[in-house]
C-alpha atoms as a PDB file:
ATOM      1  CA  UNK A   1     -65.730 139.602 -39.823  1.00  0.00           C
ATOM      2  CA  UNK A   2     -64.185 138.947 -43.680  1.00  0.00           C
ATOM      3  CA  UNK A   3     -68.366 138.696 -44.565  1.00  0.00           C
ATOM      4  CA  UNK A   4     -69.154 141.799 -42.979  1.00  0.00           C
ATOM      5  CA  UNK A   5     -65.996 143.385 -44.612  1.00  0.00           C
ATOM      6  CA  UNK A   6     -67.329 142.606 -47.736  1.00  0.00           C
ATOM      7  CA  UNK A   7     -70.835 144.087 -47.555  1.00  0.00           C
ATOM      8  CA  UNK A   8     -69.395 147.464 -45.773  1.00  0.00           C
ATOM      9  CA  UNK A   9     -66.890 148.251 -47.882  1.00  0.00           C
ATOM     10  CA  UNK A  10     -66.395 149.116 -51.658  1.00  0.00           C
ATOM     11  CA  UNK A  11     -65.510 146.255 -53.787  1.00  0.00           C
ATOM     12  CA  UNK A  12     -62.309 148.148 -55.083  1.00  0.00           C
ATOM     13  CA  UNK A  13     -61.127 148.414 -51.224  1.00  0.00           C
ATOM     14  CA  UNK A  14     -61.973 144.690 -50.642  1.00  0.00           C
ATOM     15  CA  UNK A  15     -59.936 144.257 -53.803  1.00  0.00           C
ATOM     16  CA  UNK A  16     -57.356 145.882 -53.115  1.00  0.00           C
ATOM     17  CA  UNK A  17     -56.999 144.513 -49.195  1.00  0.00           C
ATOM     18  CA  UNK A  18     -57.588 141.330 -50.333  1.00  0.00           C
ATOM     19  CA  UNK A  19     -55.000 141.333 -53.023  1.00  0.00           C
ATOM     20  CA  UNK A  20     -52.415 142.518 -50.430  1.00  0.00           C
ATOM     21  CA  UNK A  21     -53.062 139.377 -47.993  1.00  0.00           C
ATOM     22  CA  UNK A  22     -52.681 137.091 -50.639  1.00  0.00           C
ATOM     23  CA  UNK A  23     -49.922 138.143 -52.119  1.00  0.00           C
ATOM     24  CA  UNK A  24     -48.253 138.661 -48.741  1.00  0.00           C
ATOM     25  CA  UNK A  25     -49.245 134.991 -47.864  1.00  0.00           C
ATOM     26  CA  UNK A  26     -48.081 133.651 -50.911  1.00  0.00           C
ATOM     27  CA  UNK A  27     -44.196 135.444 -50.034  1.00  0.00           C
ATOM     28  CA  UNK A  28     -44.588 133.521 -46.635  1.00  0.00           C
ATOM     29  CA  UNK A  29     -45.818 130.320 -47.731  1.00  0.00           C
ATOM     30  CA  UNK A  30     -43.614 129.583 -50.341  1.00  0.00           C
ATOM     31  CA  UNK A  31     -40.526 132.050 -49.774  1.00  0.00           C
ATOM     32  CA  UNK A  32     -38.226 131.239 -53.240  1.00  0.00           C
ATOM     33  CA  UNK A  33     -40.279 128.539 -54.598  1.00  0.00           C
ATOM     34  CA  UNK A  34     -42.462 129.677 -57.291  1.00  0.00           C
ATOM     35  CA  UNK A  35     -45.379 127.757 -57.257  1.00  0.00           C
ATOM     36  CA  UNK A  36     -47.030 125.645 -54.371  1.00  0.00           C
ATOM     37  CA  UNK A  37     -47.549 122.790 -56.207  1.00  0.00           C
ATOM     38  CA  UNK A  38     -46.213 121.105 -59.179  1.00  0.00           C
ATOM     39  CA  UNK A  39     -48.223 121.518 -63.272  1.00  0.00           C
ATOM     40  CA  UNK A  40     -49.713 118.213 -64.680  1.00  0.00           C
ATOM     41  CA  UNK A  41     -51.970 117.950 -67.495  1.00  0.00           C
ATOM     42  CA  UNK A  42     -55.218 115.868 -67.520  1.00  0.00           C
ATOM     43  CA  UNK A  43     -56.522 114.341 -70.648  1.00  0.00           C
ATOM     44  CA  UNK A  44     -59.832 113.299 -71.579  1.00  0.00           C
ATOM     45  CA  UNK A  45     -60.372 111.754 -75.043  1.00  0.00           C
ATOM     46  CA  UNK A  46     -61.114 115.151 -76.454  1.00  0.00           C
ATOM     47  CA  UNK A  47     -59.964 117.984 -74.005  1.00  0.00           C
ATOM     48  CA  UNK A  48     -56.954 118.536 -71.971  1.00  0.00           C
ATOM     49  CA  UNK A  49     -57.006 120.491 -68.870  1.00  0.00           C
ATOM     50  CA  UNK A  50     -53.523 121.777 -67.706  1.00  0.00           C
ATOM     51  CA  UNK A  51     -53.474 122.601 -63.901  1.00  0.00           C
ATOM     52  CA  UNK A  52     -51.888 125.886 -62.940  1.00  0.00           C
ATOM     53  CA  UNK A  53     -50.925 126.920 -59.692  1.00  0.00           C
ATOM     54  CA  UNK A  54     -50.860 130.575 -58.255  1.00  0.00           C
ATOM     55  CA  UNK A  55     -50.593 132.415 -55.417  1.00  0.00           C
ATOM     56  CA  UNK A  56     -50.232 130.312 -52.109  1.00  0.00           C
ATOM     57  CA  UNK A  57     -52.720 127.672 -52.871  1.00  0.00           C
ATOM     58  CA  UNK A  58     -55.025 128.909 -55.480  1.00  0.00           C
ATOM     59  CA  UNK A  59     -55.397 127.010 -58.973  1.00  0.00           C
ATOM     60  CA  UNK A  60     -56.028 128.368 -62.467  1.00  0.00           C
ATOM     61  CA  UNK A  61     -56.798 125.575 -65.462  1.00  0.00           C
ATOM     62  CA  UNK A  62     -55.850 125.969 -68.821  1.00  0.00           C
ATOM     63  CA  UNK A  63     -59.069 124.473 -70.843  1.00  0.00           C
ATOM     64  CA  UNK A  64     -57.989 123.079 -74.225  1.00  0.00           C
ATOM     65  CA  UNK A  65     -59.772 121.104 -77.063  1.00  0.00           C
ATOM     66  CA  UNK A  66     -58.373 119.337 -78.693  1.00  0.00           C
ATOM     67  CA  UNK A  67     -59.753 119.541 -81.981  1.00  0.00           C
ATOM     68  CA  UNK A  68     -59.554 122.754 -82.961  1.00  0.00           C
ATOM     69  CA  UNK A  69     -56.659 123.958 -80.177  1.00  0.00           C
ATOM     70  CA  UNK A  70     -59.166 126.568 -78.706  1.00  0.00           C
ATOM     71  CA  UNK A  71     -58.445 126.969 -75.563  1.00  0.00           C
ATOM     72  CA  UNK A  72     -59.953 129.089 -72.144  1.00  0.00           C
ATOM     73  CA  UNK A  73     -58.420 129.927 -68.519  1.00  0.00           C
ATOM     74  CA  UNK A  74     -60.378 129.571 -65.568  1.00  0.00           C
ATOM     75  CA  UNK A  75     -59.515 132.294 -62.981  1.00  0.00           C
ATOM     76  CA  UNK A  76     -56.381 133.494 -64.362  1.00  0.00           C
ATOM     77  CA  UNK A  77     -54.887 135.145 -61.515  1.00  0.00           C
ATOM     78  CA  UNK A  78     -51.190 135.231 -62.682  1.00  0.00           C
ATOM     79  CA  UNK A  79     -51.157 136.397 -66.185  1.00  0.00           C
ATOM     80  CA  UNK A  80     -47.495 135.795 -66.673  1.00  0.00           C
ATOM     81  CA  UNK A  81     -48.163 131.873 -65.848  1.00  0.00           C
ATOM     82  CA  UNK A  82     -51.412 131.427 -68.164  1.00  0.00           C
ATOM     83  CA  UNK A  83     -49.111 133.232 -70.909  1.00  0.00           C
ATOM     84  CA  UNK A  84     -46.286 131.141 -70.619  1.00  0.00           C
ATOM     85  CA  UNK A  85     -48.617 127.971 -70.543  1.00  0.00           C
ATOM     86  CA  UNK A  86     -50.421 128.716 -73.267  1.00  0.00           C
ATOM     87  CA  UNK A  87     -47.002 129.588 -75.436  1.00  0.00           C
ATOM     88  CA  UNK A  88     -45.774 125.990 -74.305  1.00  0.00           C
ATOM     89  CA  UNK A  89     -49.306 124.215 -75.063  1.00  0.00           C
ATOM     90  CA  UNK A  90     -49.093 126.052 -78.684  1.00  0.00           C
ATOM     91  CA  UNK A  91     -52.836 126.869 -78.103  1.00  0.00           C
ATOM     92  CA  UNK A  92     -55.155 129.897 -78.764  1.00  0.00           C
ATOM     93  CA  UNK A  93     -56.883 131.530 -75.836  1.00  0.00           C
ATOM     94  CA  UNK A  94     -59.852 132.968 -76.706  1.00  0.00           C
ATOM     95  CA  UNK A  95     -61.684 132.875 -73.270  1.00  0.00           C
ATOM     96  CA  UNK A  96     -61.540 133.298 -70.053  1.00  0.00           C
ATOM     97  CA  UNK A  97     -64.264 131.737 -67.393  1.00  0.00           C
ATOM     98  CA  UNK A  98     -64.380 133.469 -63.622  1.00  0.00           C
ATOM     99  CA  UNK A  99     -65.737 131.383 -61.590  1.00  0.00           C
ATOM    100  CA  UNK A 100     -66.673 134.655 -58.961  1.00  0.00           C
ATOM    101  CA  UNK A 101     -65.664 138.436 -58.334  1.00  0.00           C
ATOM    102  CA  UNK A 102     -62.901 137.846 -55.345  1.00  0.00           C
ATOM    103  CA  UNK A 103     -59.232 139.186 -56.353  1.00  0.00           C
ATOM    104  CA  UNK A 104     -57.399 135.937 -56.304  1.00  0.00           C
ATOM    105  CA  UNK A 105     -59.987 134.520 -58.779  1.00  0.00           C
ATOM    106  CA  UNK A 106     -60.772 137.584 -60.830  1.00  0.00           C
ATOM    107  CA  UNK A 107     -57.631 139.683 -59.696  1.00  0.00           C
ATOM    108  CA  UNK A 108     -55.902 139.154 -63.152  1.00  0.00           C
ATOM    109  CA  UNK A 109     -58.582 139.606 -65.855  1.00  0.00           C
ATOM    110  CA  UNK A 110     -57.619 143.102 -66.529  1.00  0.00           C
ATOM    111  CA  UNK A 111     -53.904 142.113 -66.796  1.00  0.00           C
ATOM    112  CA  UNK A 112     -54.346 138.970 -69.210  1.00  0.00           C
ATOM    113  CA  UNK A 113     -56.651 141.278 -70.866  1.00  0.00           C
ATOM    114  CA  UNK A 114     -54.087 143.785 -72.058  1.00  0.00           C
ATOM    115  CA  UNK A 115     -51.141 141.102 -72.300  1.00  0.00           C
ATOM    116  CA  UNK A 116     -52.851 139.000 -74.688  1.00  0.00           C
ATOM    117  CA  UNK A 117     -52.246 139.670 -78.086  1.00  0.00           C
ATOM    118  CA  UNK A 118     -55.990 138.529 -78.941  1.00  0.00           C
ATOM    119  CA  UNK A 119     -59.341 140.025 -77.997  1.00  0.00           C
ATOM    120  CA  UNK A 120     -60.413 137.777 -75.041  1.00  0.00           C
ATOM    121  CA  UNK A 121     -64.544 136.980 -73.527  1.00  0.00           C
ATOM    122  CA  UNK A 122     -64.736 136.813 -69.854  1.00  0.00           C
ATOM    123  CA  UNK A 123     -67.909 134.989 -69.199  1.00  0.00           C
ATOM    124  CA  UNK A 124     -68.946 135.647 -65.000  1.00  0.00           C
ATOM    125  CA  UNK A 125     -71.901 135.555 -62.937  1.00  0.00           C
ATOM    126  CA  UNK A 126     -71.231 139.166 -61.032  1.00  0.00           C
ATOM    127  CA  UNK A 127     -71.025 142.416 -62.600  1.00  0.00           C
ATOM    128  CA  UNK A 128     -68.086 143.055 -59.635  1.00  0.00           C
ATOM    129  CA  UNK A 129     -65.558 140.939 -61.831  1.00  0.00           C
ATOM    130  CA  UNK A 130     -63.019 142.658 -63.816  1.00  0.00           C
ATOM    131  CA  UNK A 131     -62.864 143.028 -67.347  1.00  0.00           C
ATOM    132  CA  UNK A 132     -66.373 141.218 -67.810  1.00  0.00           C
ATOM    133  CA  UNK A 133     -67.966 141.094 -71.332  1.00  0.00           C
ATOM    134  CA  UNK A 134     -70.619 137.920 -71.107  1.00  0.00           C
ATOM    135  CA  UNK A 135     -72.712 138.114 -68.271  1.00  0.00           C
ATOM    136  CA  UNK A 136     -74.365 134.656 -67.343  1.00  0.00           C
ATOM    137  CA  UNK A 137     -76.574 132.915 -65.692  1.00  0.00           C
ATOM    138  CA  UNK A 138     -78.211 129.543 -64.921  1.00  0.00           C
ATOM    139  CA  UNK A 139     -78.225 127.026 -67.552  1.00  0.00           C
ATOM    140  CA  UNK A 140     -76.522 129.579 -70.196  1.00  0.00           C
ATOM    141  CA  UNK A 141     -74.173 127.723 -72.196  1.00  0.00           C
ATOM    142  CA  UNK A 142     -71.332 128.470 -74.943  1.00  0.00           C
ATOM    143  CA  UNK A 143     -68.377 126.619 -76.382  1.00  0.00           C
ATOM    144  CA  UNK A 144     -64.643 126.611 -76.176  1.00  0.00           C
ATOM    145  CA  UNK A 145     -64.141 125.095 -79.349  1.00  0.00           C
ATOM    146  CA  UNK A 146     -66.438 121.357 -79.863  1.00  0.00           C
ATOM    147  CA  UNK A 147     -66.554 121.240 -75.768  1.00  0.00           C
ATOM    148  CA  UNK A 148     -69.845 122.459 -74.079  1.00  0.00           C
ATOM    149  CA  UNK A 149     -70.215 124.427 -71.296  1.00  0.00           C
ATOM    150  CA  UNK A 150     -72.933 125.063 -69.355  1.00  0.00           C
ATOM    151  CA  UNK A 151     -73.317 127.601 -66.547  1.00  0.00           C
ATOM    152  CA  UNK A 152     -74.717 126.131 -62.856  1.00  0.00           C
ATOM    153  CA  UNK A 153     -75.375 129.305 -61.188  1.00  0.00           C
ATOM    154  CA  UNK A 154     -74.344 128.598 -57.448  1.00  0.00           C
ATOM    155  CA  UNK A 155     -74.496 131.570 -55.142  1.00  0.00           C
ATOM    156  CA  UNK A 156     -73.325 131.293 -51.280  1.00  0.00           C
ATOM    157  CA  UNK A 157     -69.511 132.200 -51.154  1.00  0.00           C
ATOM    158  CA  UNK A 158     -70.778 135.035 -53.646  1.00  0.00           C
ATOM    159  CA  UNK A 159     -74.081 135.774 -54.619  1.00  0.00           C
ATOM    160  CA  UNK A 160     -72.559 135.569 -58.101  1.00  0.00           C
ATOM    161  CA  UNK A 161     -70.902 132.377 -58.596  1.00  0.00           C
ATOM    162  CA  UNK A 162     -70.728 130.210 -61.514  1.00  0.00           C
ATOM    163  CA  UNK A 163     -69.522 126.522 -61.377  1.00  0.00           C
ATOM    164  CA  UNK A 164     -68.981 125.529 -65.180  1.00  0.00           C
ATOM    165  CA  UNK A 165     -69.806 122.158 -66.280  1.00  0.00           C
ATOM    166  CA  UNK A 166     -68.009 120.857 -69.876  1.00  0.00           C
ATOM    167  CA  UNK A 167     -68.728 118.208 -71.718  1.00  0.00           C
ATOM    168  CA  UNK A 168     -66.250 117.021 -74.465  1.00  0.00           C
ATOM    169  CA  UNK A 169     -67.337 115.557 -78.153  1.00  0.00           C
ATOM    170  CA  UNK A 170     -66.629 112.201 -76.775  1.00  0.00           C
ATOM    171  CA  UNK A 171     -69.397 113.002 -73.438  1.00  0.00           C
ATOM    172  CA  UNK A 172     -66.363 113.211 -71.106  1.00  0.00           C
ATOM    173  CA  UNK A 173     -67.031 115.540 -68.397  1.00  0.00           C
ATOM    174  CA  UNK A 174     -65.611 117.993 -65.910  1.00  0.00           C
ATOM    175  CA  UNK A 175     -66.849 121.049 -63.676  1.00  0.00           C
ATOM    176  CA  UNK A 176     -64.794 123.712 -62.496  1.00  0.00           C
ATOM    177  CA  UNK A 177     -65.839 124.559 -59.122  1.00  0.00           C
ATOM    178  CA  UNK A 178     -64.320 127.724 -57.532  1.00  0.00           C
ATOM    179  CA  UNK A 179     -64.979 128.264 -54.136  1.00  0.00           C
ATOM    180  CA  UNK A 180     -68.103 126.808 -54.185  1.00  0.00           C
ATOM    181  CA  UNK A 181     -67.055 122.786 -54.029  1.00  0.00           C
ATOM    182  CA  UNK A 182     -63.542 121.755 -52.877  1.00  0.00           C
ATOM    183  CA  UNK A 183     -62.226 118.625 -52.373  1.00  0.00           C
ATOM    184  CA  UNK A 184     -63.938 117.163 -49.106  1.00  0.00           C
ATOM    185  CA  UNK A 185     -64.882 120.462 -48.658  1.00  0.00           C
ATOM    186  CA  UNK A 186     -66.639 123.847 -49.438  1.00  0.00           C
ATOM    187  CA  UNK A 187     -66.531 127.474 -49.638  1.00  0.00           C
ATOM    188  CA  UNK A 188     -67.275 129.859 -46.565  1.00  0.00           C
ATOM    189  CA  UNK A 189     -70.718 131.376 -46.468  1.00  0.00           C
ATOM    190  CA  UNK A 190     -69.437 135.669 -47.167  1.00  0.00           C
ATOM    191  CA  UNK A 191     -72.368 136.389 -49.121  1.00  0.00           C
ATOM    192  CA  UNK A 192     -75.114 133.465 -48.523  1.00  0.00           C
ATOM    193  CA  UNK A 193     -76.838 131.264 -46.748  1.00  0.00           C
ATOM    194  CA  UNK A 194     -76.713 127.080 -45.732  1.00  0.00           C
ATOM    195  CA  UNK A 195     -80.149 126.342 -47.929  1.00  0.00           C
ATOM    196  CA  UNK A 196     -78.575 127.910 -50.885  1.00  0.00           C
ATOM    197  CA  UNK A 197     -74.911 125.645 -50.287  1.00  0.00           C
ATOM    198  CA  UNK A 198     -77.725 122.760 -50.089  1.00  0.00           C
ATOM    199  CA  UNK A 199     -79.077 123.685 -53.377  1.00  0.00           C
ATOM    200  CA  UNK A 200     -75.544 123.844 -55.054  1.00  0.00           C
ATOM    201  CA  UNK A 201     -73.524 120.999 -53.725  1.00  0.00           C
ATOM    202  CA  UNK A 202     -76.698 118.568 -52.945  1.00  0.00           C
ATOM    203  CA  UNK A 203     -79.465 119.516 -55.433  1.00  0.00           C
ATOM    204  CA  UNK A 204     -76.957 120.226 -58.348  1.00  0.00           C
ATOM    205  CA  UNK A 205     -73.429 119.065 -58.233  1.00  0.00           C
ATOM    206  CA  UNK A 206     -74.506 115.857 -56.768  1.00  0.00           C
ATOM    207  CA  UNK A 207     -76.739 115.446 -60.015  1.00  0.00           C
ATOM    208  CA  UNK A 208     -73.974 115.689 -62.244  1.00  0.00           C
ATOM    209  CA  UNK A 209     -72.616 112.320 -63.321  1.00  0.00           C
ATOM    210  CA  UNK A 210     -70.497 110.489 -60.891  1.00  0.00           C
ATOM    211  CA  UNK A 211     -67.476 110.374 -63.469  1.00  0.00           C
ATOM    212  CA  UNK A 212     -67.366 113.605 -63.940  1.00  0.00           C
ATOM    213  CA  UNK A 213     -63.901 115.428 -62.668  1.00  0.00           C
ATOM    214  CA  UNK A 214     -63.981 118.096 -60.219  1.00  0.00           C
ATOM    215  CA  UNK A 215     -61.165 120.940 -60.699  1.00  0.00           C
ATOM    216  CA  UNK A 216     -61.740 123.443 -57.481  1.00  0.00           C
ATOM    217  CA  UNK A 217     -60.429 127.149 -56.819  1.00  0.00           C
ATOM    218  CA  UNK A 218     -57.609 125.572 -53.884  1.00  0.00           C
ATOM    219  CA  UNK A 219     -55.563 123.188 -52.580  1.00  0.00           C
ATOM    220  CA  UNK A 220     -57.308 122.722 -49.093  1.00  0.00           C
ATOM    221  CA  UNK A 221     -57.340 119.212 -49.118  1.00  0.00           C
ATOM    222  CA  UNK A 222     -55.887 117.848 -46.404  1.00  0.00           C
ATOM    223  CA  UNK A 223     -57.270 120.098 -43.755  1.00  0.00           C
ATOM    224  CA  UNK A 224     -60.844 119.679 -45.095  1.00  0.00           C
ATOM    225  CA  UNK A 225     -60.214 115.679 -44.921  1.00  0.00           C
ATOM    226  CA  UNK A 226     -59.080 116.462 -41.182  1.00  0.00           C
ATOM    227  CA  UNK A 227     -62.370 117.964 -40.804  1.00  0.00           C
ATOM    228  CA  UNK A 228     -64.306 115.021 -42.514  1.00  0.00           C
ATOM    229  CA  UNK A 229     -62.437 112.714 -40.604  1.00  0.00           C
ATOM    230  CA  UNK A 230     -63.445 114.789 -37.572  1.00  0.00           C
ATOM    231  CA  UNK A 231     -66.859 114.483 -38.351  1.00  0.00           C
ATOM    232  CA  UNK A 232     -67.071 110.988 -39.686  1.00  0.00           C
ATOM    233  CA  UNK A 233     -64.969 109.061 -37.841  1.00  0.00           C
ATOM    234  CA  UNK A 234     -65.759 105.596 -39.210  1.00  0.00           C
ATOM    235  CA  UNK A 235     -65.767 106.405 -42.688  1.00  0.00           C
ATOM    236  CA  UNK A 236     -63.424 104.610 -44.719  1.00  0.00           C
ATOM    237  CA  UNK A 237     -62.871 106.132 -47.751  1.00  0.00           C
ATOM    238  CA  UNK A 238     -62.485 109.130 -45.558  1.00  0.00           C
ATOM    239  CA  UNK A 239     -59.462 107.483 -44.067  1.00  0.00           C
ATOM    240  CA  UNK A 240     -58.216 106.702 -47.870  1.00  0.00           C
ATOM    241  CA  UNK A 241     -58.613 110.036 -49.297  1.00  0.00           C
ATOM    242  CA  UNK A 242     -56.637 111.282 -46.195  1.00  0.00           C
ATOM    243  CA  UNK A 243     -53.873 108.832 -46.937  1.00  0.00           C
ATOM    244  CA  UNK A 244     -53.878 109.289 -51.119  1.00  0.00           C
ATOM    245  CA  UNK A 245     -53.576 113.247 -50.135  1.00  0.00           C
ATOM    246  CA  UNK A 246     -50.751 113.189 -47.816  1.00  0.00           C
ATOM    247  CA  UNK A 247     -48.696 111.266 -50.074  1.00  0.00           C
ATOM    248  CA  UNK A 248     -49.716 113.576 -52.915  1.00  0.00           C
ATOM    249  CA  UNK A 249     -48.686 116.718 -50.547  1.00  0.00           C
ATOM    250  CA  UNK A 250     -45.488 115.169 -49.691  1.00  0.00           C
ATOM    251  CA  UNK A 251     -44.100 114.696 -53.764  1.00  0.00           C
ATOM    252  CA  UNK A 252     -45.960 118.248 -54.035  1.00  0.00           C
ATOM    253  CA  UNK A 253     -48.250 116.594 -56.679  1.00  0.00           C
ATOM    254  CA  UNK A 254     -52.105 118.373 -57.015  1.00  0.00           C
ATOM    255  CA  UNK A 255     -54.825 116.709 -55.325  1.00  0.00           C
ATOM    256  CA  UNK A 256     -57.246 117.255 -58.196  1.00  0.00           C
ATOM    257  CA  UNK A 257     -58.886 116.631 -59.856  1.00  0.00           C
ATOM    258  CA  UNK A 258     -61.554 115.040 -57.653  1.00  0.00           C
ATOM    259  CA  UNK A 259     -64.956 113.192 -58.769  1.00  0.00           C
ATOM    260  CA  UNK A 260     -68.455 113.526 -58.201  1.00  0.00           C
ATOM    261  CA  UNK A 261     -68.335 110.188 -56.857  1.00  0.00           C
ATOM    262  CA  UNK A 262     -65.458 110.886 -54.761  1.00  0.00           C
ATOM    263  CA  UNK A 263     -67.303 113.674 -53.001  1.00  0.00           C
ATOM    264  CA  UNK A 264     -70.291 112.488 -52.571  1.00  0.00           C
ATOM    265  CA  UNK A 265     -68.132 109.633 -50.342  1.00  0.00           C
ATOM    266  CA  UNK A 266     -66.185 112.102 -48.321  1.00  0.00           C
ATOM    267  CA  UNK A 267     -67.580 115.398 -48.391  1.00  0.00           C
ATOM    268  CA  UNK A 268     -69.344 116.265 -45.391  1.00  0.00           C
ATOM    269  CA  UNK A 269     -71.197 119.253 -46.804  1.00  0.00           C
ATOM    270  CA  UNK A 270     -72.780 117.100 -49.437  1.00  0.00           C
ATOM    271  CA  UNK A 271     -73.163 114.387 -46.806  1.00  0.00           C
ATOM    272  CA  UNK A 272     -75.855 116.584 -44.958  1.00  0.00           C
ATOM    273  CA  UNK A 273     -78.433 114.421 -45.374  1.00  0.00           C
ATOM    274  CA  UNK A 274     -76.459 111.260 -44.271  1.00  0.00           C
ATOM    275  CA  UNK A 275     -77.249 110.061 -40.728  1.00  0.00           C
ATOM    276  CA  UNK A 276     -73.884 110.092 -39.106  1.00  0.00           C
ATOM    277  CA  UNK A 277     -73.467 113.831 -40.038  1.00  0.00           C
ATOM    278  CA  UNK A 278     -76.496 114.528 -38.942  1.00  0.00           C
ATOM    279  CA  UNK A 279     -75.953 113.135 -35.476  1.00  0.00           C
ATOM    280  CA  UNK A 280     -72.178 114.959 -35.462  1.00  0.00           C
ATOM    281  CA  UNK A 281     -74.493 117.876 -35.655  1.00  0.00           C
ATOM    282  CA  UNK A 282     -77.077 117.342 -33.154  1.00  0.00           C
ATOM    283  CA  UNK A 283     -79.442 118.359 -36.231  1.00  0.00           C
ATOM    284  CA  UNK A 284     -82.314 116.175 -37.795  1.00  0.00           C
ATOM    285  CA  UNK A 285     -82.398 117.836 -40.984  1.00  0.00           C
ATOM    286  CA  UNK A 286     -80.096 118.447 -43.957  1.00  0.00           C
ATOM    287  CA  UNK A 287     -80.012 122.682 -44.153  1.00  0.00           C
ATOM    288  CA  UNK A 288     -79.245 123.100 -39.684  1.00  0.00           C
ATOM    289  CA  UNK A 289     -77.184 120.326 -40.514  1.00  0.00           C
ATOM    290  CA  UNK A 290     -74.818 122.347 -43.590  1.00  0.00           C
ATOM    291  CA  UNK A 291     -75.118 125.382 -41.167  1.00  0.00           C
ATOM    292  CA  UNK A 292     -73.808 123.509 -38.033  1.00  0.00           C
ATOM    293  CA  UNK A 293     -70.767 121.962 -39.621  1.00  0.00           C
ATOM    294  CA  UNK A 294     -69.965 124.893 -41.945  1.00  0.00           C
ATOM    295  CA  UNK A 295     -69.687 127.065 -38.318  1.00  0.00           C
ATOM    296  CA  UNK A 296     -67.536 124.018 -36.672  1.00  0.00           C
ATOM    297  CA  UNK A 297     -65.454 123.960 -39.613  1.00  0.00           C
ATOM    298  CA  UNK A 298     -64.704 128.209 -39.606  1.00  0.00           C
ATOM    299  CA  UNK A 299     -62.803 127.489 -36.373  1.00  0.00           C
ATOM    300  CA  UNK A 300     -62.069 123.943 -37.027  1.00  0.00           C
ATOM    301  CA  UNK A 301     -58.042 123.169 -35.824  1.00  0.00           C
ATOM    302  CA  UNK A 302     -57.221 119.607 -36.403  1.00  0.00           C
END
């Protein structure tokens, strides 16, 4: 139903329902509490990535080098939060990266925007996303500061996602995600199909170095490890993940960042071609196998 929603209507009405649920879900997930989950700060030798939370269970990351104190937001969704970071972190924003056209990704570009008392870029994939003044595409690549970035164009949850991979002066390296790649987990298919989710999570995320940190567009971590769980029963580090998350939940500490590594253990949906998911499936090949599981998991109630 929420695909078909978002191919009948006007993006402004999708927009504007969408903004609506979230914020409404946010007011009855958290009540008082202002945030979901608490900020920490991750530090390779040359860039620092400070995780902000918004909404109900979305995340927003402060980019910073540390050179030159440039710094970007991915998906700022709460202005008033990336603001006050960035005033605490003594940094300059110059950028901001959308990682797809949805409201509680792209819902505050507009706001930051005019709140920001420098011009800011918003680099996107989709001409849908708010504010947008560098379109890209695959393999385009600017800098934020001395760290690289380089655009993986990875359309399924939208037909214009980007996933941005960075690589610091020292060859430290993280990707920011969206709602492509979650931990143990990935988007829902609104606007694509099971051989392009292949393409993104098997044929290029899972090329990406194993070190490399994954920072993702939620906090859905424990229910997508009850799914993996569900679908690979025997799977150890499975069972670990589960157990490092829960703990993490209960001190309300972020599960991210993950790794490439890490996934490629516990992720089901870049597990496709394993044999145990494939036989959870009842499928002999990798692309019936992403679309089986990706249906079990739309309904999936642990």
């Amino acid at each position: 139903m929420l695909s078909l929603l978002y191919f009948i209507l006007p993006n402004r009405v999708v927009q504007g329902l969408t903004a609506a649920y979230c914020k409404f879900t946010a007011r009855r997930n958290l009540g008082s509490q202002l945030f979901h989950s608490s900020h920490i700060t991750v530090s390779l030798p040359k860039m620092k990535v400070t995780v902000l939370p918004a909404l109900s269970d979305n995340y927003m990351y402060l980019i910073t080098d540390e050179t030159t104190k440039q710094a970007a937001i991915v998906d700022p969704v709460a202005p008033d939060t990336v603001l006050h970071a960035v005033q605490n972190e003594g940094v300059n924003l110059t950028q901001i990266l959308t990682t797809h056209h949805h409201w509680d990704h792209a819902g505050g570009n507009e706001e930051l925007i005019k709140k920001c008392p420098n011009p800011l870029e918003v680099y996107g994939g989709d001409k849908r996303i708010g504010g947008l003044t560098n379109k890209v595409s695959d393999g385009d690549r600017f800098k934020i500061g001395e760290i690289d970035v380089e655009c993986l164009f990875t359309p399924c949850h939208t037909t214009g996602h980007i996933c941005y991979y960075l690589t610091d002066p020292k060859g430290e390296t993280a990707v920011f995600t969206g709602d492509t790649l979650f931990v143990a987990g990935c988007g829902r298919f609104f606007e694509g199909t099971p051989q392009q989710m292949y393409t993104a999570l098997v044929e290029k995320l899972s090329k990406l170095p194993d070190n490399t940190l994954v920072f993702c567009g939620h906090e859905y971590t424990q229910q997508n490890l009850k799914f993996a769980r569900h679908v690979e029963r025997e799977n150890r580090d499975i069972m670990k993940a589960s157990a490092d998350a829960d703990e993490k939940r209960q001190k309300g500490i972020p599960t991210v960042p993950s790794t490439i590594l890490q996934e490629k253990k516990i992720n089901p949906f870049m597990r496709v071609m394993m044999g145990s998911v494939q036989r959870h499936a009842s499928c002999d090949d990798a692309i019936a196998t992403m679309q089986a599981i990706r249906k079990e998991k739309d309904t999936f109630k642990a």
